[in-house]
Structures are given as C-alpha cells and as structure tokens.
Protein backbone atom coordinates (compact mmCIF):
# COMPACT_ATOMS: atom_id res chain seq x y z
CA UNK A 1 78.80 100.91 38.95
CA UNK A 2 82.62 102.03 38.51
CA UNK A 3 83.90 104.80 40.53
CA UNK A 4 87.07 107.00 39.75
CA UNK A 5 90.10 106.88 41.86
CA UNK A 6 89.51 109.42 45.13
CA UNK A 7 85.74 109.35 44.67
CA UNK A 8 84.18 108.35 48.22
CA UNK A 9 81.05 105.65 48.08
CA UNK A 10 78.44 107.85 49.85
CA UNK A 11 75.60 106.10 47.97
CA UNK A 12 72.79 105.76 50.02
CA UNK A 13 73.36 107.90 53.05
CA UNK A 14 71.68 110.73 51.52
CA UNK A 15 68.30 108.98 52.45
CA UNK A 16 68.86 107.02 54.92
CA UNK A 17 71.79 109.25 56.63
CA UNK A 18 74.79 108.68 57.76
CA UNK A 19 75.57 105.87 59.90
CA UNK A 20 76.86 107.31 63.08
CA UNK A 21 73.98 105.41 64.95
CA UNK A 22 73.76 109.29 66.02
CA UNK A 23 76.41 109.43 68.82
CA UNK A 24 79.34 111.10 66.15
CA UNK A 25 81.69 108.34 66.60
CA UNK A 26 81.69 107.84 62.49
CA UNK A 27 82.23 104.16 62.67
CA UNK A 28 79.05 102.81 61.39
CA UNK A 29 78.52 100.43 64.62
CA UNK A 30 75.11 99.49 65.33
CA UNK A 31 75.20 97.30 68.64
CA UNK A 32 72.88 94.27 68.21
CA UNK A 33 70.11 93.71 70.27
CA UNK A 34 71.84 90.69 71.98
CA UNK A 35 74.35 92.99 73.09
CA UNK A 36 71.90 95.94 74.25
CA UNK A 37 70.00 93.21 76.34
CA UNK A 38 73.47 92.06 78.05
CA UNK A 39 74.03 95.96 78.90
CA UNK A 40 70.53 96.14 80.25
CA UNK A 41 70.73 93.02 82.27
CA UNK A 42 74.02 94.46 83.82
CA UNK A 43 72.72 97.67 84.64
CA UNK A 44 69.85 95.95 86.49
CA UNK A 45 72.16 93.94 88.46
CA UNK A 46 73.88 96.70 89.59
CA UNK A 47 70.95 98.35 90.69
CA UNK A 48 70.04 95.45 92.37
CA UNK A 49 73.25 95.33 93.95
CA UNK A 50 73.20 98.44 95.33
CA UNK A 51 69.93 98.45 96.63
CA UNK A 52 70.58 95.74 98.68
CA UNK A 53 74.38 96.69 99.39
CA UNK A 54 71.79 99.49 101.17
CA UNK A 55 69.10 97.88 102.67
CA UNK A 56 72.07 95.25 104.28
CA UNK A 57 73.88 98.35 105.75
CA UNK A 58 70.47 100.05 107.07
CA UNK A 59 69.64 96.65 108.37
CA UNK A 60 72.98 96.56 110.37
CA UNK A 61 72.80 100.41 111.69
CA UNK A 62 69.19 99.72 112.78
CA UNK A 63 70.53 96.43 115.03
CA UNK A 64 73.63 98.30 116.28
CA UNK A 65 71.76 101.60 117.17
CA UNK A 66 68.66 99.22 118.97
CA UNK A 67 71.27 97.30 120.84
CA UNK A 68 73.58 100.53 121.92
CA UNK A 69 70.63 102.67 122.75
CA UNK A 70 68.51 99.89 125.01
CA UNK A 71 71.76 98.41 126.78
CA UNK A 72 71.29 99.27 130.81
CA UNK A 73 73.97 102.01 130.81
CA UNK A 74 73.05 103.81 127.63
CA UNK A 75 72.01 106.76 129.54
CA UNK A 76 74.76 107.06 131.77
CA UNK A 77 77.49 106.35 128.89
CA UNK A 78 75.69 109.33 126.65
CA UNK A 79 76.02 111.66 129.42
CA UNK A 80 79.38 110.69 130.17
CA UNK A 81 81.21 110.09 126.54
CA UNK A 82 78.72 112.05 124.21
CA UNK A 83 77.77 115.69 126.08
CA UNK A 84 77.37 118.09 123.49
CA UNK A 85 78.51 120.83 125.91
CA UNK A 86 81.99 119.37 126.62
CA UNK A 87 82.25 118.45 122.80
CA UNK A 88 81.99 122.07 121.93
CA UNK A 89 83.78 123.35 124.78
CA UNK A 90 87.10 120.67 123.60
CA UNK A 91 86.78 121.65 119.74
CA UNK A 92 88.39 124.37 119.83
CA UNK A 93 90.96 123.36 122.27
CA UNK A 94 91.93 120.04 120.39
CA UNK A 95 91.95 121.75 117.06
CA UNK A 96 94.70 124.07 118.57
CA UNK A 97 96.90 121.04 120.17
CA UNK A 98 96.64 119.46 117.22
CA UNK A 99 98.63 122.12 114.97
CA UNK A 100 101.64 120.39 117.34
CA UNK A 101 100.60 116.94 116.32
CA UNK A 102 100.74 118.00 112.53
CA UNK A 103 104.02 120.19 113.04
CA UNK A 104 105.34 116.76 114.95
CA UNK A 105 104.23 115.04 111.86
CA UNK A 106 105.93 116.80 109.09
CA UNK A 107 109.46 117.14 111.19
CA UNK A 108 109.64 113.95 112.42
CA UNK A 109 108.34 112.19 109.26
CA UNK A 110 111.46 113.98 107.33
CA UNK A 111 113.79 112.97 110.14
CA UNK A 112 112.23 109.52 109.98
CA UNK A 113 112.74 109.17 106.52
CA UNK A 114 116.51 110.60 106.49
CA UNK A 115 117.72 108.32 109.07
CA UNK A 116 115.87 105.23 108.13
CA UNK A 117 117.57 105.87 104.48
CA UNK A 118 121.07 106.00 106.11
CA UNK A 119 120.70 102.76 108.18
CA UNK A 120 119.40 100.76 105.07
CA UNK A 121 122.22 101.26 103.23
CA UNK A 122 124.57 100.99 105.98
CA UNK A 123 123.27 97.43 106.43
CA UNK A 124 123.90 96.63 103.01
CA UNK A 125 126.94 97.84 102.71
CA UNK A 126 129.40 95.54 100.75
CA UNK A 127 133.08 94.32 101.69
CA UNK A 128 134.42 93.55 105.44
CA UNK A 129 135.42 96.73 106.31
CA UNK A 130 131.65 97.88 106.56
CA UNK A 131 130.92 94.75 109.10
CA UNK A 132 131.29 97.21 111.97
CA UNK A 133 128.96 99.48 110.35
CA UNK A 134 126.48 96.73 109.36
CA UNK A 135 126.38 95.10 112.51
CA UNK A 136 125.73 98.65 114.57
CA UNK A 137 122.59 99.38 111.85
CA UNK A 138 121.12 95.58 112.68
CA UNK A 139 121.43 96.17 116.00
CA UNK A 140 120.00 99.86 115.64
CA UNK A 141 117.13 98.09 113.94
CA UNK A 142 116.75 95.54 116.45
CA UNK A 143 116.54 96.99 119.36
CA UNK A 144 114.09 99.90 118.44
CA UNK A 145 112.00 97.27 117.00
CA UNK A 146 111.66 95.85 120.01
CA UNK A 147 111.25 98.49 122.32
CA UNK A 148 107.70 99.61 123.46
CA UNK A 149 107.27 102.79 121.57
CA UNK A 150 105.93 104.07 124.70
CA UNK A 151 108.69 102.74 126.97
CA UNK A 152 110.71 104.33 124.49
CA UNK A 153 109.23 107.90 125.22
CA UNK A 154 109.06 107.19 129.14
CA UNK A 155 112.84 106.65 128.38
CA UNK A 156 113.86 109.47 126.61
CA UNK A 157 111.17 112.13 127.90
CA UNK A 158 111.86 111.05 131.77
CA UNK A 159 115.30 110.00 131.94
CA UNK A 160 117.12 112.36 129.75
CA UNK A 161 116.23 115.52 131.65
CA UNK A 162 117.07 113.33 134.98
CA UNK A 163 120.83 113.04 133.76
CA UNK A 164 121.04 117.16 134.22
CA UNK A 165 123.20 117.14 131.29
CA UNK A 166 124.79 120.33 129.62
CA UNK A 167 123.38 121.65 126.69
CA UNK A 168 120.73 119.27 126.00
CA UNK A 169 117.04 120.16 125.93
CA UNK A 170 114.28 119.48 128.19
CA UNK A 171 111.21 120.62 126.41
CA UNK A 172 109.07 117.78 126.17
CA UNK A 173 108.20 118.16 122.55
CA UNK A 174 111.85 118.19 121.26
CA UNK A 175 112.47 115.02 123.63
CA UNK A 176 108.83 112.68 122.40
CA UNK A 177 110.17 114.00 118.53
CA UNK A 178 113.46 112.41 118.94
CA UNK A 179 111.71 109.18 120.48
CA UNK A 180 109.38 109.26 117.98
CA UNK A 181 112.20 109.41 115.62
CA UNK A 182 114.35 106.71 116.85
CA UNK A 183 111.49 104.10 116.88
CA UNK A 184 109.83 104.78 113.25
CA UNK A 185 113.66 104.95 111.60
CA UNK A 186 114.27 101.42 112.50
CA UNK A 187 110.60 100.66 111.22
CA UNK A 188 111.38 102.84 107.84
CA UNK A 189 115.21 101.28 107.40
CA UNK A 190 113.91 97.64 107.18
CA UNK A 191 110.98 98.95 105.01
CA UNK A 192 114.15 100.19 102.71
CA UNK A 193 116.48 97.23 103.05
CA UNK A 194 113.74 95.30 101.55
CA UNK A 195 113.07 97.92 98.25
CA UNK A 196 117.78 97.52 98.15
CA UNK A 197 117.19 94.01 98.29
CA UNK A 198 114.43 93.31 95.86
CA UNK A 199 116.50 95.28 93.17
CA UNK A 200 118.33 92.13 90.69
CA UNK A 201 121.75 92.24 91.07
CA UNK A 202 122.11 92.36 87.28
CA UNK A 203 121.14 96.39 88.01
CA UNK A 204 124.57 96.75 90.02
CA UNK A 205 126.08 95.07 87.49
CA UNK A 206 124.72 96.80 84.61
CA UNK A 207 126.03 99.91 86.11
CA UNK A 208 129.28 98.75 86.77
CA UNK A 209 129.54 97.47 83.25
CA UNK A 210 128.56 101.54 82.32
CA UNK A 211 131.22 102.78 84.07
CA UNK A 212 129.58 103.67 87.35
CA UNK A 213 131.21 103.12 90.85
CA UNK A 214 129.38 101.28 93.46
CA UNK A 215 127.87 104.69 95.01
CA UNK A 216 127.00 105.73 91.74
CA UNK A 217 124.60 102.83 91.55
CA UNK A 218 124.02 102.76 94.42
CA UNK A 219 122.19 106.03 93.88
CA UNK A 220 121.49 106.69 90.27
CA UNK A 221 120.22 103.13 90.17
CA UNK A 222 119.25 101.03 93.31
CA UNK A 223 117.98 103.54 95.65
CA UNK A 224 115.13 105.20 92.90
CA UNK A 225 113.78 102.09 91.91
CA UNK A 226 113.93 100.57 95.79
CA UNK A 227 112.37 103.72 97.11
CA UNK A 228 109.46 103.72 93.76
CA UNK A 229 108.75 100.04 95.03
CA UNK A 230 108.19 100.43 98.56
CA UNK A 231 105.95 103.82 98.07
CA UNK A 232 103.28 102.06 100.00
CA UNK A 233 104.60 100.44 103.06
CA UNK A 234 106.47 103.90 103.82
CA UNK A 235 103.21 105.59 103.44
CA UNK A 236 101.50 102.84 105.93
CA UNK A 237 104.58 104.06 108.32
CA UNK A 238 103.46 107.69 108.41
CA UNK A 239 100.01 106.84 109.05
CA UNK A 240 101.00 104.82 112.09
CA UNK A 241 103.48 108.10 112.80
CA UNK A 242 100.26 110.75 112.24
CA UNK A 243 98.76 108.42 114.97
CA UNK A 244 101.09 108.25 117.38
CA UNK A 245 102.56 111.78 117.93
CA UNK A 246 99.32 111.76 120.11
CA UNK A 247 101.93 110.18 122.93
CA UNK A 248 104.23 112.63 123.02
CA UNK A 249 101.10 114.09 125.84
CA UNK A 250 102.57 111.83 128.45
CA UNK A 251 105.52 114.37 128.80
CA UNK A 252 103.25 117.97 129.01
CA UNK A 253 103.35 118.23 125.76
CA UNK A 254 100.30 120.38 125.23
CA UNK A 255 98.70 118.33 121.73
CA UNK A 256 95.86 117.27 121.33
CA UNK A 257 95.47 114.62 123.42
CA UNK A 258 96.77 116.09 126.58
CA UNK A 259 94.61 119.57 125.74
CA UNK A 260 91.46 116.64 125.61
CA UNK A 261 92.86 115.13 128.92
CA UNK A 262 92.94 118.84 130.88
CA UNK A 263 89.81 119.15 130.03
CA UNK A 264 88.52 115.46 131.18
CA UNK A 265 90.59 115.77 134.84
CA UNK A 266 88.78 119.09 135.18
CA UNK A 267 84.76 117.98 134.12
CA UNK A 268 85.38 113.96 134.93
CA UNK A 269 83.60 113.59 131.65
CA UNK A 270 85.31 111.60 128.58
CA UNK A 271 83.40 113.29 125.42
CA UNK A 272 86.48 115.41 124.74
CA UNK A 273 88.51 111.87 124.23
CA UNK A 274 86.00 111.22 121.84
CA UNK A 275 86.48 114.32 120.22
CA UNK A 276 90.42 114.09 119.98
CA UNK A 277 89.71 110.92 118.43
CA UNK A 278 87.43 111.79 115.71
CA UNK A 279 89.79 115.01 114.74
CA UNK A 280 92.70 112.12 115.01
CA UNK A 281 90.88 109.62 112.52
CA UNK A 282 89.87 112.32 110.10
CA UNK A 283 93.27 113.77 110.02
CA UNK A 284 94.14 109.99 109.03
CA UNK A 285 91.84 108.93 106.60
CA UNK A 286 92.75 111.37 103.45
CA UNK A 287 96.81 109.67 104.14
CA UNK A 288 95.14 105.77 104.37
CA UNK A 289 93.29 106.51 100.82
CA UNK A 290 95.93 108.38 99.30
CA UNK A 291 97.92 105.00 100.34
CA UNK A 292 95.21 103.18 99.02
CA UNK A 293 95.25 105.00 95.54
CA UNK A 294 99.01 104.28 95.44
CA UNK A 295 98.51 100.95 96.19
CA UNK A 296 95.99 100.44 93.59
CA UNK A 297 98.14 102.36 90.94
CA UNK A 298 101.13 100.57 90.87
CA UNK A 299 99.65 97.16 91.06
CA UNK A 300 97.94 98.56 87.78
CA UNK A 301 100.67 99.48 86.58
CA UNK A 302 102.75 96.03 87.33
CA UNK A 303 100.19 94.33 86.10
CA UNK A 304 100.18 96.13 82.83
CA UNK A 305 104.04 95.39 82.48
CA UNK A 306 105.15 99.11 82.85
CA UNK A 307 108.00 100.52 85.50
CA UNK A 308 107.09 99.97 88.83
C-alpha cells in the first residue's frame, strides 16, 4: 500500500480505536504489565508505610499519655498548669499583649535588618582608611554577640532611665526594642558578611571591568546576590526575634508574657504560661515552614544549576 504525500496512516484505528490507552494523552503508550506491577508494588509500600508511620506514633502517644497521667503528681500538675478556667480567663488577655509582641516584631525586625546591613559592609570595607570603621563594626559584632541578650535588656531597660538623661525615653517598650535591636544586628551583620564574602571576587571585578565604581558593585552586584544567598539564615534570625520580644516583660512592658504573669501572681496558678506559650509557638510555626519552604527551594534550585 502507497500513500500520497499529506495523507495520515489511520488504518486500523477505525476498529480497534485510537490508541490513547483512553487517558487523551495521544501518544499511543501502553505501560507494560511489568511496569503496572512496579507501580502497584509502590503504592502498597506506601500504604504500608504509612500505616505503620501511624500505628508507631499512636504507640508513642499511648506510652507518653500512660506515663504523664499515672506519675504521683499528675493531679496536682493538671490543676496547677492545665485549669481550663484560668486558660480562658488568660486568652483573651495574652491575645491582646501579644499585638505588642507582633508590633515589636515588625519594627524591630526592619531596624534589625537596616543596621545589620550597614555593619556588614562596614566590615568589609576595602583600603586603610576604612580600618577605623572596620575595626568599630568587629567590635560592634563582638561584643553584642557576647552579651546575654537578657543582660543586655537589664542594661538598657534599668540603667538608661537611672542616668536621668535629657530627652531620652523611658517607656519600657521603646528601651527592650532598642536592646532587642542592638543584639539581633550583630547576629544579622555576620549573617551578611558571610552572603559579601561568599560572592567570587571575579563579580567585583567584572563590574569594574563594566565601568562600575566600587559602590556600584557593591550594590548593583554583591549585595543582591549576598542577600538572595543567605534568605534562610536571616529568616532563622527573625524566628529567634518573634521569640524573644517575649523579654521585653521584664521592664512592664505589658506583652504577652507579662499580661500571662499578672495573671499567675494574682491566681498562683501557671496555666496562663502555658497559654502564652502555645499562642507564642503558633505565632512561630507558619515563619519556621515558610523558612523551611525557602530552604527547600533554593537547594532545588542549586541543585538544578539555576541562580541561587
């Protein structure tokens, strides 16, 4: 049989239809039994896999409630950490401190971010008439990174109002923000320094070559991919600062922590504690995933060769 140029071969699909294996795809594939076996034994292991990924982690709740429940002080520890009655009474309460914590979070997280920026690239800052500058940003970063955060806040929150100085605040909340600030910028900076210093130096000097100055590169160049690179550990930072705005209490700061801690000092019962810290840790885990999806991306994305 001789067909014509632009004729199609469609013998034998009138009868026998065509052979789309009846998903659409057009492509004629008919996956051999071999391979429908292999997809069958897969989907079997993973069934099996997650039924006893279940049983495992019903196993372990059973032991840990069993042992919690029939320790000696069970009774008196759920009357004195898990009352229903103070748990709704220090809901409402810690929801409304909180709105500080998050307002502390957004304004001290820009801050954080700002200043950590500038003392990164004052440390690597080229030429000897930066050394001043560079050796003031080490010892910025030093310092701060040894410091207690909460001797830190003692520090500022305590002592600064002490010195009765003109013009400068006393409110508690302005004074744990600008501790706050101080000790996450030296965090952030070295996070920084390390995204300036992973960059090849054949960047600079492709930019140079262009006709670009050393700020110029410096910005246009260096700075996005350092900052694209170090996405994660920056987002790790602002976890640990969602966290830790909870000490800005120890100065009256009404968050809430301290709104939790009223509460306890008035009842002598710790369930409100608990509360603050379940509104703290689901406040926190949507930012640790989102991290975690970031993560995950760009490793995918290194991995697959394409600009990280």
């Amino acid at each position: 049989m001789t067909f014509t140029k632009g004729e199609s071969v469609r013998e034998g699909t009138d009868d026998e239809g065509d052979m789309t294996g009846g998903d659409g795809s057009g492509d004629g594939y008919v996956p051999s039994e071999r391979r429908l076996a292999r997809e069958r034994h897969r989907r079997a292991r993973a069934r099996r896999a997650t039924a006893i990924a279940a049983l495992s982690t019903l196993v372990v709740a059973a032991v840990l409630y069993l042992v919690v429940v029939n320790a000696p002080g069970w009774s008196r520890t759920k009357e004195t950490f898990f009352s229903a009655h103070y748990a709704r009474e220090a809901f409402p309460k810690v929801l409304e401190g909180l709105w500080l914590n998050v307002r502390l979070l957004l304004i001290c997280g820009t801050a954080v971010l700002a200043l950590g920026m500038l003392i990164a690239v004052a440390r690597t800052l080229r030429g000897p008439v930066f050394f001043p500058l560079r050796v003031l940003a080490a010892a910025y970063t030093d310092f701060f990174r040894g410091l207690p955060l909460i001797i830190n806040l003692m520090i500022v929150v305590l002592g600064v109002p002490a010195l009765r100085l003109q013009g400068v605040t006393v409110d508690p909340v302005l004074l744990g923000g600008t501790a706050l600030t101080l000790t996450y910028s030296a965090y952030v900076a070295e996070v920084f320094r390390a995204g300036i210093d992973s960059i090849h130096p054949s960047q600079r000097a492709a930019a140079r070559s262009l006709g670009l100055t050393n700020r110029q590169a410096l910005r246009y160049v260096v700075l996005p991919q350092a900052v694209r690179r170090q996405v994660p550990p920056l987002l790790n930072d602002l976890v640990s600062l969602q966290k830790d705005t909870g000490l800005v209490s120890i100065g009256g700061a009404v968050d809430a922590v301290r709104a939790a801690d009223i509460i306890v000092g008035r009842s002598l019962n710790y369930t409100p504690y608990i509360v603050a810290g379940l509104v703290f840790v689901a406040l926190t885990i949507p930012m640790t995933r989102f991290t975690d999806w970031v993560t995950a991306r760009m490793d995918r994305r290194r991995a697959q060769g394409g600009t990280i």
